[in-house]
Protein backbone atom coordinates (compact mmCIF):
# COMPACT_ATOMS: atom_id res chain seq x y z
CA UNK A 1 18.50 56.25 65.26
CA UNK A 2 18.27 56.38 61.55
CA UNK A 3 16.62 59.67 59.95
CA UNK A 4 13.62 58.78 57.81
CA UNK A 5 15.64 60.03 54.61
CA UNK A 6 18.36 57.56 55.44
CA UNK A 7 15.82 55.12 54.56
CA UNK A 8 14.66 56.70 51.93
CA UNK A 9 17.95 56.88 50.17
CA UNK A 10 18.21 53.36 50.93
CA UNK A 11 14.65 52.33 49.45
CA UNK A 12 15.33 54.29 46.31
CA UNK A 13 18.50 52.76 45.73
CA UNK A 14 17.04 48.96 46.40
CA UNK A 15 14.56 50.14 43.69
CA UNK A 16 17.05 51.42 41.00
CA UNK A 17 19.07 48.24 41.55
CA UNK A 18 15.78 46.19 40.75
CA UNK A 19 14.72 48.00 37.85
CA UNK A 20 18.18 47.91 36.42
CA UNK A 21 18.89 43.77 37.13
CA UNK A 22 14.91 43.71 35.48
CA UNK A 23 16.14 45.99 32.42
CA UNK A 24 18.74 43.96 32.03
CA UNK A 25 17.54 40.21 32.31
CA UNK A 26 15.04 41.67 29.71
CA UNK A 27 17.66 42.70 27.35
CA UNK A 28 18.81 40.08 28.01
CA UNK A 29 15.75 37.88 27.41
CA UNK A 30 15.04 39.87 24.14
CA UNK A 31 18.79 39.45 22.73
CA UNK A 32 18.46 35.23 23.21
CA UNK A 33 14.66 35.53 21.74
CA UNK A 34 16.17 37.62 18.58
CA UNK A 35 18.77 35.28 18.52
CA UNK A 36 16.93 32.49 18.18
CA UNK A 37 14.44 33.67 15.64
CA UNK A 38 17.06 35.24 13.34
CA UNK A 39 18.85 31.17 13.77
CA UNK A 40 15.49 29.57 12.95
CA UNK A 41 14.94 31.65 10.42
CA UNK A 42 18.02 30.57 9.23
CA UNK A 43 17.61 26.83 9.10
CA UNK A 44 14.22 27.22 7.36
CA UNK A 45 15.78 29.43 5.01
CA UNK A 46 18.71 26.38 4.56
CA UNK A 47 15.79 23.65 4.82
CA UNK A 48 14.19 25.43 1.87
CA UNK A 49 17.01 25.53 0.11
CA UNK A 50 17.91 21.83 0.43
CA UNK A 51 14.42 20.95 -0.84
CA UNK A 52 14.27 23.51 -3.83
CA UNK A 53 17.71 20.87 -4.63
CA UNK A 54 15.71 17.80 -4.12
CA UNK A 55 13.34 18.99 -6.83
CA UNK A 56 15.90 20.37 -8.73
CA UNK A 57 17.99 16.96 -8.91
CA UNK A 58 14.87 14.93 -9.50
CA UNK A 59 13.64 17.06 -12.91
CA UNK A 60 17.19 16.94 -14.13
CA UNK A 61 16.84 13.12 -13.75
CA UNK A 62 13.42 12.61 -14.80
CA UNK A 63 14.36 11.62 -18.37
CA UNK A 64 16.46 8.40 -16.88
CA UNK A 65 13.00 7.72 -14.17
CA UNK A 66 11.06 7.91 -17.92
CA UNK A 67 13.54 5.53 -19.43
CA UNK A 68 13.81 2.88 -16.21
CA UNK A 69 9.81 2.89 -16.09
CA UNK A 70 9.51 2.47 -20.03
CA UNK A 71 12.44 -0.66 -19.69
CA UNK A 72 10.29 -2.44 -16.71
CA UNK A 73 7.08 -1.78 -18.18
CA UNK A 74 8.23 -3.21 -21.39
CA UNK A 75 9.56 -7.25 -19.21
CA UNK A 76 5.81 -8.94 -18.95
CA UNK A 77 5.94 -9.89 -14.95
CA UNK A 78 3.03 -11.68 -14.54
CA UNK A 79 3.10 -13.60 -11.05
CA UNK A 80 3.41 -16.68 -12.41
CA UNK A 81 6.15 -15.86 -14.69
CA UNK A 82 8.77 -16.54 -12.53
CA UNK A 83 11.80 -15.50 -14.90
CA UNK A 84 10.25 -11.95 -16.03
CA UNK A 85 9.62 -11.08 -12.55
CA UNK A 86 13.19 -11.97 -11.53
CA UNK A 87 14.05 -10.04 -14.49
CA UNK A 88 12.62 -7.00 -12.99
CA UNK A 89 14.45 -7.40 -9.85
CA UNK A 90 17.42 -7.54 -10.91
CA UNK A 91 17.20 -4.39 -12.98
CA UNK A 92 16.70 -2.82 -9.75
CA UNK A 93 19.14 -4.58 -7.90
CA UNK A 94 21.75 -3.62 -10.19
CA UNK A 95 19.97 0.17 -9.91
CA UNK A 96 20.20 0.32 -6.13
CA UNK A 97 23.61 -1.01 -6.29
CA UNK A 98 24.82 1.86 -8.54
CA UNK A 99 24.15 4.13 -5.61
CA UNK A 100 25.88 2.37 -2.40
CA UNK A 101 22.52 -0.09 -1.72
CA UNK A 102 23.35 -3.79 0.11
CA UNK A 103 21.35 -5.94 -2.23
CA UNK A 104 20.15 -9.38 -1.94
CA UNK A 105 17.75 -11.93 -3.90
CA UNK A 106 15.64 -14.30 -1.80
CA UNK A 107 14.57 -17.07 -4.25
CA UNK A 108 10.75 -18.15 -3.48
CA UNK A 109 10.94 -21.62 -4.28
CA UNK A 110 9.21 -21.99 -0.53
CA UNK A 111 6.53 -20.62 -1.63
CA UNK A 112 5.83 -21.16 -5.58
CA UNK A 113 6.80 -17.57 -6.69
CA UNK A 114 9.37 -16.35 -8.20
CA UNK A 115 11.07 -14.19 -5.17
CA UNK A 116 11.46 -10.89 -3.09
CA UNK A 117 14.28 -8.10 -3.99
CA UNK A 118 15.59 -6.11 -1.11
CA UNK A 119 17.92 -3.50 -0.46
CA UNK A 120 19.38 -1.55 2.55
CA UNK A 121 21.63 1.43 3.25
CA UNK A 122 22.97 3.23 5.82
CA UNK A 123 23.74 2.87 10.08
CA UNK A 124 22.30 5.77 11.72
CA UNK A 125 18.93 7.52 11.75
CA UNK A 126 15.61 6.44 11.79
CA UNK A 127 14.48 3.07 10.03
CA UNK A 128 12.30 3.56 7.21
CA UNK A 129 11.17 0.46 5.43
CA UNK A 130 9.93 1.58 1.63
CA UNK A 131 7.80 -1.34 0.04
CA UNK A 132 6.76 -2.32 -3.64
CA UNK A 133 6.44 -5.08 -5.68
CA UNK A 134 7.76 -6.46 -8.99
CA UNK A 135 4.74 -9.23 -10.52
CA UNK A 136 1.69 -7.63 -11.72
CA UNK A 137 -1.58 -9.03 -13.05
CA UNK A 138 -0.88 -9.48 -17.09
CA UNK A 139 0.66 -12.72 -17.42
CA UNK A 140 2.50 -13.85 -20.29
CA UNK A 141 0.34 -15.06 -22.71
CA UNK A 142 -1.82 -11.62 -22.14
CA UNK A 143 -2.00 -9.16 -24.87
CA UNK A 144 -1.40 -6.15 -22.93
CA UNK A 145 2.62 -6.07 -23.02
CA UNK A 146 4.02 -2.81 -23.78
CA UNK A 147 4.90 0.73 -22.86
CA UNK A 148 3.25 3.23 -25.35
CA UNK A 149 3.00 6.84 -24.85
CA UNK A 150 -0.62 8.28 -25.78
CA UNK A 151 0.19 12.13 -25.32
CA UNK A 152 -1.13 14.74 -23.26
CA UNK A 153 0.65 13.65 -20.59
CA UNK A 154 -0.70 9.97 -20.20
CA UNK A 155 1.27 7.12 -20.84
CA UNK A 156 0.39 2.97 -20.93
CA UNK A 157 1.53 -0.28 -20.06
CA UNK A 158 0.51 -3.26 -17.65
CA UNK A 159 1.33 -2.69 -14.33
CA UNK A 160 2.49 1.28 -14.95
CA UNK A 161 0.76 2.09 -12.12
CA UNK A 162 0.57 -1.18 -10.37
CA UNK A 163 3.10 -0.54 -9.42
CA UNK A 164 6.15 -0.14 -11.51
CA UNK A 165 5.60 3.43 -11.25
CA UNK A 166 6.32 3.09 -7.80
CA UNK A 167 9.01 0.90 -7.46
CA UNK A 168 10.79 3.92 -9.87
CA UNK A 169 9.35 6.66 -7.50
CA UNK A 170 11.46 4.47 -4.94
CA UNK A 171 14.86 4.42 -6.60
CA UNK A 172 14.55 7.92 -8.13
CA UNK A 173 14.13 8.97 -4.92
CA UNK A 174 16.61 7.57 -2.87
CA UNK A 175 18.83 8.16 -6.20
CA UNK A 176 18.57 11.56 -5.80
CA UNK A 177 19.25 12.02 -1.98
CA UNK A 178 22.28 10.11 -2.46
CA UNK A 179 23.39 12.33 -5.10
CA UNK A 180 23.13 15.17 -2.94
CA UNK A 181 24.63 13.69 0.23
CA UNK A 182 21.44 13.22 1.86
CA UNK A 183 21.81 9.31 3.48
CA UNK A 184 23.75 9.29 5.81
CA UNK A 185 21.46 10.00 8.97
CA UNK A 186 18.77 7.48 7.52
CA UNK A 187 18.69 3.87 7.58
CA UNK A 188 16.60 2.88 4.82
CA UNK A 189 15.32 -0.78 3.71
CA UNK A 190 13.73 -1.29 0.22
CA UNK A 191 11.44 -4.39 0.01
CA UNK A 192 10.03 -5.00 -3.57
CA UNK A 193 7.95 -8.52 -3.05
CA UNK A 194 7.57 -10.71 -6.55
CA UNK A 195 4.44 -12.37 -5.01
CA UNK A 196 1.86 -8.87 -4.13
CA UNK A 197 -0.91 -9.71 -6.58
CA UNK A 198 -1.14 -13.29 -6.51
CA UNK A 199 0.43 -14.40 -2.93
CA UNK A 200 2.56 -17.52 -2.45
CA UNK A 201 1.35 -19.98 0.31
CA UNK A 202 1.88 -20.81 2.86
CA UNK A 203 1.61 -16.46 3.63
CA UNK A 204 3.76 -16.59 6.92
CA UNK A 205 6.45 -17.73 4.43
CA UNK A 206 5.78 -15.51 2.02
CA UNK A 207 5.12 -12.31 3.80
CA UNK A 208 8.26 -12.74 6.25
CA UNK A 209 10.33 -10.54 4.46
CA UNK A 210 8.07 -7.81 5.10
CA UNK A 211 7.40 -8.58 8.68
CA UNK A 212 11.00 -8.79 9.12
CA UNK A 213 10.94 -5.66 8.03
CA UNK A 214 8.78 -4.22 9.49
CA UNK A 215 10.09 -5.45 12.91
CA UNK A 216 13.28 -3.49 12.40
CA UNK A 217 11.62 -0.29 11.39
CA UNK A 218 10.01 2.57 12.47
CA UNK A 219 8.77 3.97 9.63
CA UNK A 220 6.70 2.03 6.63
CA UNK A 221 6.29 4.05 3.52
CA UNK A 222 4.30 2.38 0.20
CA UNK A 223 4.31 2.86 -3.45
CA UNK A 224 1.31 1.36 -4.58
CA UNK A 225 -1.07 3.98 -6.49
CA UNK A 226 -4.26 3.63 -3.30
CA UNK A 227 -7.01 5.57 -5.19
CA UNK A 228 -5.29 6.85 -8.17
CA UNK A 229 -6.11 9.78 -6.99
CA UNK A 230 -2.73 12.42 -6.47
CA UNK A 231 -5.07 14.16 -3.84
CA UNK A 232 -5.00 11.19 -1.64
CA UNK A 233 -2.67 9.00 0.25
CA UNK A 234 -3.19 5.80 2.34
CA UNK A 235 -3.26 5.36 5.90
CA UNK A 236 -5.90 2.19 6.45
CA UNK A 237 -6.71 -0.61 4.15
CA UNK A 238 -9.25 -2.83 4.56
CA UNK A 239 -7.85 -6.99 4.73
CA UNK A 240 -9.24 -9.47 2.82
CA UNK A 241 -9.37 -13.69 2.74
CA UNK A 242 -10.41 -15.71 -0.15
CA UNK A 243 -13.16 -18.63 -0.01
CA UNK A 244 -14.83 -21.20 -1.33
CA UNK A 245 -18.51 -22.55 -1.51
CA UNK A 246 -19.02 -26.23 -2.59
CA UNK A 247 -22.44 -27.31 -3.36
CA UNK A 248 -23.95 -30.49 -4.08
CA UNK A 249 -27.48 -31.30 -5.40
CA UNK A 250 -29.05 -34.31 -6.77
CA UNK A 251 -28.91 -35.03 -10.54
CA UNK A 252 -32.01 -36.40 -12.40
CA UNK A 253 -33.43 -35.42 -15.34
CA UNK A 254 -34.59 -31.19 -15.79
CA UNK A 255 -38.80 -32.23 -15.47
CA UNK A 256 -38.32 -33.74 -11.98
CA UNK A 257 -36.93 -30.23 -10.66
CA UNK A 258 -38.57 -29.10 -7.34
CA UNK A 259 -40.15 -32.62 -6.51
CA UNK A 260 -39.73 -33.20 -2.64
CA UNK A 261 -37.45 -36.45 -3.01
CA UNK A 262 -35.41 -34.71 -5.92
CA UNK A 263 -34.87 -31.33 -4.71
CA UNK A 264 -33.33 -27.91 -6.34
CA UNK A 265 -30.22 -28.87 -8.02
CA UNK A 266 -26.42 -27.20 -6.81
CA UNK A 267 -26.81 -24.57 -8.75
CA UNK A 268 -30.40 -23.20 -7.55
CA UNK A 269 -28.62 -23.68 -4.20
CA UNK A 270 -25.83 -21.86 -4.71
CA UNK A 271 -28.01 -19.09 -6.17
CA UNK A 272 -29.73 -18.32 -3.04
CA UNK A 273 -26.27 -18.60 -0.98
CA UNK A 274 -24.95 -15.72 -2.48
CA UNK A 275 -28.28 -13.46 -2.94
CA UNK A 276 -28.75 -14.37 0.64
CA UNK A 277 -25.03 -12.84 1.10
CA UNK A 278 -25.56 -10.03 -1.04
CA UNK A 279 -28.70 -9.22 1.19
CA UNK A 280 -27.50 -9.99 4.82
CA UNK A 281 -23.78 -8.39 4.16
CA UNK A 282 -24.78 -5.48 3.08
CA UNK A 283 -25.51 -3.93 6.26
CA UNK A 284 -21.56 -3.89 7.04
CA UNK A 285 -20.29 -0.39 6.35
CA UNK A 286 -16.74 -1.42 5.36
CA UNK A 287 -17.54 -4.89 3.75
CA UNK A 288 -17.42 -5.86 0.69
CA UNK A 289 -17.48 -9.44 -0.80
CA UNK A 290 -17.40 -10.96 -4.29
CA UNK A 291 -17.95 -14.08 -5.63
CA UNK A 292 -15.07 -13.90 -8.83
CA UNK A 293 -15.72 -17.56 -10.54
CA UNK A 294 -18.60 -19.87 -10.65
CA UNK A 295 -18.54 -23.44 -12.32
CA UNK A 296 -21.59 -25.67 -12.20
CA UNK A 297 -22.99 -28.88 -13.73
CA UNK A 298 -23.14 -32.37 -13.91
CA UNK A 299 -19.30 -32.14 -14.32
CA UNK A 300 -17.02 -29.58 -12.64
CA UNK A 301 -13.12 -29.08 -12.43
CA UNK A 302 -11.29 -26.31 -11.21
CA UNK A 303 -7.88 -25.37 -11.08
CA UNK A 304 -6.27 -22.78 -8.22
CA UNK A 305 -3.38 -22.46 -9.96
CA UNK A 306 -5.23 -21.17 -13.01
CA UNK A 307 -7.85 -19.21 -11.65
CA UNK A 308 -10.39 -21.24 -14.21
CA UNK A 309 -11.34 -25.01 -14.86
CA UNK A 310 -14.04 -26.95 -17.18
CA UNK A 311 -17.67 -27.93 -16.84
CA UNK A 312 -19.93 -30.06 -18.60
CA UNK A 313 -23.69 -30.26 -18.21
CA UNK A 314 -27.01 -30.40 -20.36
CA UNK A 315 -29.76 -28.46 -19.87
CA UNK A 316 -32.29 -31.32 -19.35
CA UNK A 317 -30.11 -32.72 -16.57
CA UNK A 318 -30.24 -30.98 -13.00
CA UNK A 319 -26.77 -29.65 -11.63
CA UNK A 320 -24.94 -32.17 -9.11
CA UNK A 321 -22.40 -29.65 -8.33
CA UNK A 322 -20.92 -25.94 -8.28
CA UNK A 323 -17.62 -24.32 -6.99
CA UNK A 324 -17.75 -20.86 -6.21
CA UNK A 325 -14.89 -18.86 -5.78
CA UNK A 326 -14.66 -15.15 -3.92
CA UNK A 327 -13.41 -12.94 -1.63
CA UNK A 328 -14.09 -10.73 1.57
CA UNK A 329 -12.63 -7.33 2.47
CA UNK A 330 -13.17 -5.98 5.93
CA UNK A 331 -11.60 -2.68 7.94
CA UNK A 332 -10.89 -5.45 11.34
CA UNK A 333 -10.96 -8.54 12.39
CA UNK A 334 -14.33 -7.98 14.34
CA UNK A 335 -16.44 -6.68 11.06
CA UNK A 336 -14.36 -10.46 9.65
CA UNK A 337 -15.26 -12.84 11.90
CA UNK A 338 -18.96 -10.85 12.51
CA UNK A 339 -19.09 -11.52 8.75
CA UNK A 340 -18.03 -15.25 8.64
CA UNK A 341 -20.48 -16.34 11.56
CA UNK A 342 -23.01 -14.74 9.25
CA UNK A 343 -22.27 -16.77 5.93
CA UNK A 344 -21.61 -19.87 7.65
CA UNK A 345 -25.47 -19.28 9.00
CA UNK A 346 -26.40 -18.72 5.64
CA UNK A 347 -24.80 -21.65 3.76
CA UNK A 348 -26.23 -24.29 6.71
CA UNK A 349 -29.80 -23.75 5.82
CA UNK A 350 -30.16 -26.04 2.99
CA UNK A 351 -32.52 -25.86 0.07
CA UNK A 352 -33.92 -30.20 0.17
CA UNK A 353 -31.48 -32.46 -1.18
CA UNK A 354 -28.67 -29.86 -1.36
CA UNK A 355 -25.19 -29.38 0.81
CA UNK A 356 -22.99 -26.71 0.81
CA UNK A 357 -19.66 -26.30 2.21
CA UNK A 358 -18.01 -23.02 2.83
CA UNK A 359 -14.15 -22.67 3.39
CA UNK A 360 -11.93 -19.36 4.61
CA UNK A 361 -8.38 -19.30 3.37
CA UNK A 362 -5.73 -16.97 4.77
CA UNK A 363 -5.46 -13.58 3.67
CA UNK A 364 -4.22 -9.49 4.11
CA UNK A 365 -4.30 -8.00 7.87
CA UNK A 366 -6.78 -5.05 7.82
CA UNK A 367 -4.28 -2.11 8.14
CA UNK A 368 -5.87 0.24 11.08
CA UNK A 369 -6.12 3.88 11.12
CA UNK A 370 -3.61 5.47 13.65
CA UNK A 371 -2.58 8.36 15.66
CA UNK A 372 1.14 7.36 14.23
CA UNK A 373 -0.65 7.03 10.22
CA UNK A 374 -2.39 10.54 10.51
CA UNK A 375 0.60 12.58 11.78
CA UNK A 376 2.68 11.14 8.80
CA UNK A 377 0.07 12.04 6.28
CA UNK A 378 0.05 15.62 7.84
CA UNK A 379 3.61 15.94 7.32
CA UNK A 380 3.13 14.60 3.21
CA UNK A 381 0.42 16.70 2.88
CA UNK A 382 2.47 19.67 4.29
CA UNK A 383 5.37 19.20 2.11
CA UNK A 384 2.48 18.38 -0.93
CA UNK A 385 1.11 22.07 -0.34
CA UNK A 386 4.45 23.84 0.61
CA UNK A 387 5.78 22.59 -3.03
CA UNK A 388 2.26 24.45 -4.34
CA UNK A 389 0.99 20.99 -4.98
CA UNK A 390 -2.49 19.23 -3.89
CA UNK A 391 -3.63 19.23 -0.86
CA UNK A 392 -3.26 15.88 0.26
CA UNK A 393 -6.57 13.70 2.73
CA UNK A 394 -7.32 10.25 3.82
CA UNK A 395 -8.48 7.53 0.86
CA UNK A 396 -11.76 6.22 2.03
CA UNK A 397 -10.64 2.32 2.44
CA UNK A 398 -13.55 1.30 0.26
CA UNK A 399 -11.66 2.74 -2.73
CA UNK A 400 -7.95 0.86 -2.28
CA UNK A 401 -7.54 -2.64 -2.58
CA UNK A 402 -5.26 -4.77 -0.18
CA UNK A 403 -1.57 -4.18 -0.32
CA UNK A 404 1.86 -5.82 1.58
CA UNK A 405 1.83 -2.76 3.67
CA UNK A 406 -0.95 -4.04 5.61
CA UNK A 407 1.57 -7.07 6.70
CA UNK A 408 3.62 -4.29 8.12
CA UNK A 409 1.69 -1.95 9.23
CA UNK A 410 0.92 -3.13 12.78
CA UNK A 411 4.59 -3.69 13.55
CA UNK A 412 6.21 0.06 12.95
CA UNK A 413 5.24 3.76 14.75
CA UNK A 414 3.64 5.07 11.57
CA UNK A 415 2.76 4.01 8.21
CA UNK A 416 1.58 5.40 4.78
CA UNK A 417 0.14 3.87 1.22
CA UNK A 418 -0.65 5.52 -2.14
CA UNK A 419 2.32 7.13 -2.70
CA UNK A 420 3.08 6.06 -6.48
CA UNK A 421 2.40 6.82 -9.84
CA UNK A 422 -1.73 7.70 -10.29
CA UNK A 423 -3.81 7.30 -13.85
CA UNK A 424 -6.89 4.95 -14.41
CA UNK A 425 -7.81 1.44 -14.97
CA UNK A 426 -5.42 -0.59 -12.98
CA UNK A 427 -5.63 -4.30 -13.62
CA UNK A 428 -7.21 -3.86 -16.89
CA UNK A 429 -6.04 -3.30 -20.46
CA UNK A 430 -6.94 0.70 -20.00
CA UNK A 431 -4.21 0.84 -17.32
CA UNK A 432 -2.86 4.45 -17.94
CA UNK A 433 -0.48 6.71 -16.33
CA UNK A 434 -0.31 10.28 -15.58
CA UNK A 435 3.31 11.57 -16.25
CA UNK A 436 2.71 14.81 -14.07
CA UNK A 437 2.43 12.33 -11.30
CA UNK A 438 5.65 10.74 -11.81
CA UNK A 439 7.98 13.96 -11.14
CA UNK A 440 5.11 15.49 -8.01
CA UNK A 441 5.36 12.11 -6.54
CA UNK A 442 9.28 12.01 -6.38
CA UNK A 443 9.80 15.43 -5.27
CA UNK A 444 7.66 14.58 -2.20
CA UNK A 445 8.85 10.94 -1.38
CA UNK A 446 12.19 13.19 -1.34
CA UNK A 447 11.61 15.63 0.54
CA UNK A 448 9.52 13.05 3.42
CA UNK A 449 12.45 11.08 4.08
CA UNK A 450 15.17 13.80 4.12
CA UNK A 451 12.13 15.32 6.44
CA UNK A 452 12.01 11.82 8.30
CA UNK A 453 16.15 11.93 8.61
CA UNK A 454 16.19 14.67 10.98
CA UNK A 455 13.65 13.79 13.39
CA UNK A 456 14.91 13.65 16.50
């Protein structure tokens, strides 16, 4: 029989052994946690070091971004001007060319517009799909047609910020990753449409570039300017579809007005159409409709193509006709189709002796707020504020027209708007710049998609 200090010994020892293998798997455990905190520190101390280059490269180069905005800004690209829009797109074919860029030209003789640029690089990484556009809204018999600097940091042009500023944010961008050897785990696809502001028809022809696109991505990034607002970025737009209200009254002469066999004229009628839609539409948080053109009279014509027509009428004579032009914006389809049910309602109850007919044409998607949208803008944001720029929120969708991206958006993981050049007064002769913007904007599109590039 054992003595009780046999067991003792042999209890004590058991113990020792346990504390030691615990000592040790600590040590252990501490040396692999040191370890990797000293090698984490170390790739955010490399990570920081590769963005302080990005920014580095893209002031050094911000002179020939100046000069490339200044030359496109200066080619009048009006949708309809089918050769100056080309024009454009070539300059930046021949620009994403310089730096390794598959380039192609898709001609839009399908559908009456001038045509869609598009470049691509690379075979590895995640598929970003960057989108712009080349046309703006000055055609070329406007008077707003050239790049003028106006000092403190503002500079002017038509379309400067819609959005050849960010078709430039684009190449500078990408120009400078290449430079530094920062492409090759990134498959990127540039699509810069010649058709944004003034679509051609039929839109499933059109927009099937971008679909495409957006198909093979998983990314969609866009360079329009949103808000204007450098403290915002993009990630829902509301859609939109065009329309058009016919009316028809019965002429006689101006005394006879109101009589029950004679009626309220088409332009009486078309008055209290569009009151009634300002009144029963305005209930619809995200809505927002506008009636752009009305022609009305004894006499109308109007031309599409033109965005205008011709009228004749006399005052003594009650109108036999109008043509109303407009368009709806909505956040989804529901709010859309709620919103059609309710105009059709509208336009069927007839002043006497009137008609009305109101057609929907096709139009934008609504781009929808996602889970996928929100963690990209998180990561902007985060690279805005770690650069000691803005922080960077959510546009509210009432203040950003419709854009491409929306044709996109629905087919990729994650998509974000607004990330060009901001100033004032787009689509108007006050359309201004702010230069500060320019540089900011590239350092961050920059840094994103190196960011984006090593996602695993």
């Amino acid at each position: 029989m054992k003595s009780p200090l046999f067991f003792t010994v042999i209890y004590l020892s058991c113990f020792c052994m346990s504390v030691n293998a615990q000592t040790t798997n600590a040590q252990t455990t501490n040396a692999q946690t040191t370890k990797a905190q000293s090698a984490n520190v170390q790739r955010v101390n490399v990570q920081r070091d590769v963005e302080s280059a990005i920014v580095e490269q893209v002031n050094k180069d911000m002179p020939l971004s100046l000069q490339e905005l200044k030359q496109v800004v200066n080619i009048n690209s009006g949708t309809m001007n089918f050769p100056g829009v080309k024009k454009v797109g070539l300059i930046f074919k021949q620009q994403f060319e310089q730096i390794g860029f598959d380039t192609k030209w898709i001609e839009g003789s399908d559908f009456d517009r001038a045509g869609h640029l598009v470049a691509s690089y690379g075979d590895r990484g995640p598929k970003i799909l960057m989108i712009g556009h080349l046309d703006t809204v000055f055609e070329a018999n406007d008077k707003f047609q050239s790049f003028k600097h106006l000092g403190n940091n503002l500079i002017s042009g038509p379309g400067i910020i819609d959005m050849k500023g960010g078709d430039v944010i684009i190449v500078s961008a990408l120009r400078t990753l290449k430079k530094l050897g920062l492409l090759d785990n990134v498959r990127i696809q540039v699509i810069m449409t010649g058709d944004e502001e003034r679509s051609g028809k039929p839109l499933n022809v059109s927009k099937k570039v971008i679909i495409d696109g957006a198909k093979w991505a998983d990314i969609a990034l866009g360079f329009e300017n949103g808000d204007s607002d450098i403290k915002t970025a993009v990630v829902a737009r509301r859609g939109y579809v065009s329309w058009l209200l016919e009316v028809t009254g019965k002429p006689a002469h101006s005394s006879q007005i109101f009589r029950e066999d004679i009626g309220y004229g088409a332009i009486f009628e078309s008055a209290r159409i569009l009151n009634d839609f300002r009144e029963q539409l305005s209930n619809f948080e995200m809505l927002t409709f506008n009636p752009g053109l009305i022609i009305g009279g004894t006499e109308i014509t109007y031309q599409e193509e033109k965005a205008g027509g011709d009228a004749f009428g006399k005052s003594n004579i009650i109108a036999k006709t109008t043509q109303v032009t407009g368009d709806i914006r909505t956040l989804s389809y529901k709010e859309l189709a709620d919103a059609q049910k309710v105009m059709q309602e509208i336009v069927s109850d007839s002043l006497s002796h009137t008609s009305a007919k109101l057609t929907f044409f096709e139009g934008y998607p609504p781009m929808a707020r996602t889970d996928g949208n929100e963690k990209l803008l998180a990561m902007y944001d985060e690279i805005s504020q770690s650069l000691g720029y803005e922080k960077i929120v959510a546009v509210n969708p009432r203040r950003a027209g419709a854009a491409d991206i929306s044709f996109a958006a629905e087919h990729v993981s994650m998509a974000l708007d607004g990330l060009g050049l901001m100033g004032a007064g787009a689509h108007t002769k006050d359309e201004v710049a702010d230069v500060t913007s320019l540089g900011k904007n590239i350092h961050k599109a920059a840094i994103l998609i190196h960011r984006l590039s090593l996602a695993k």
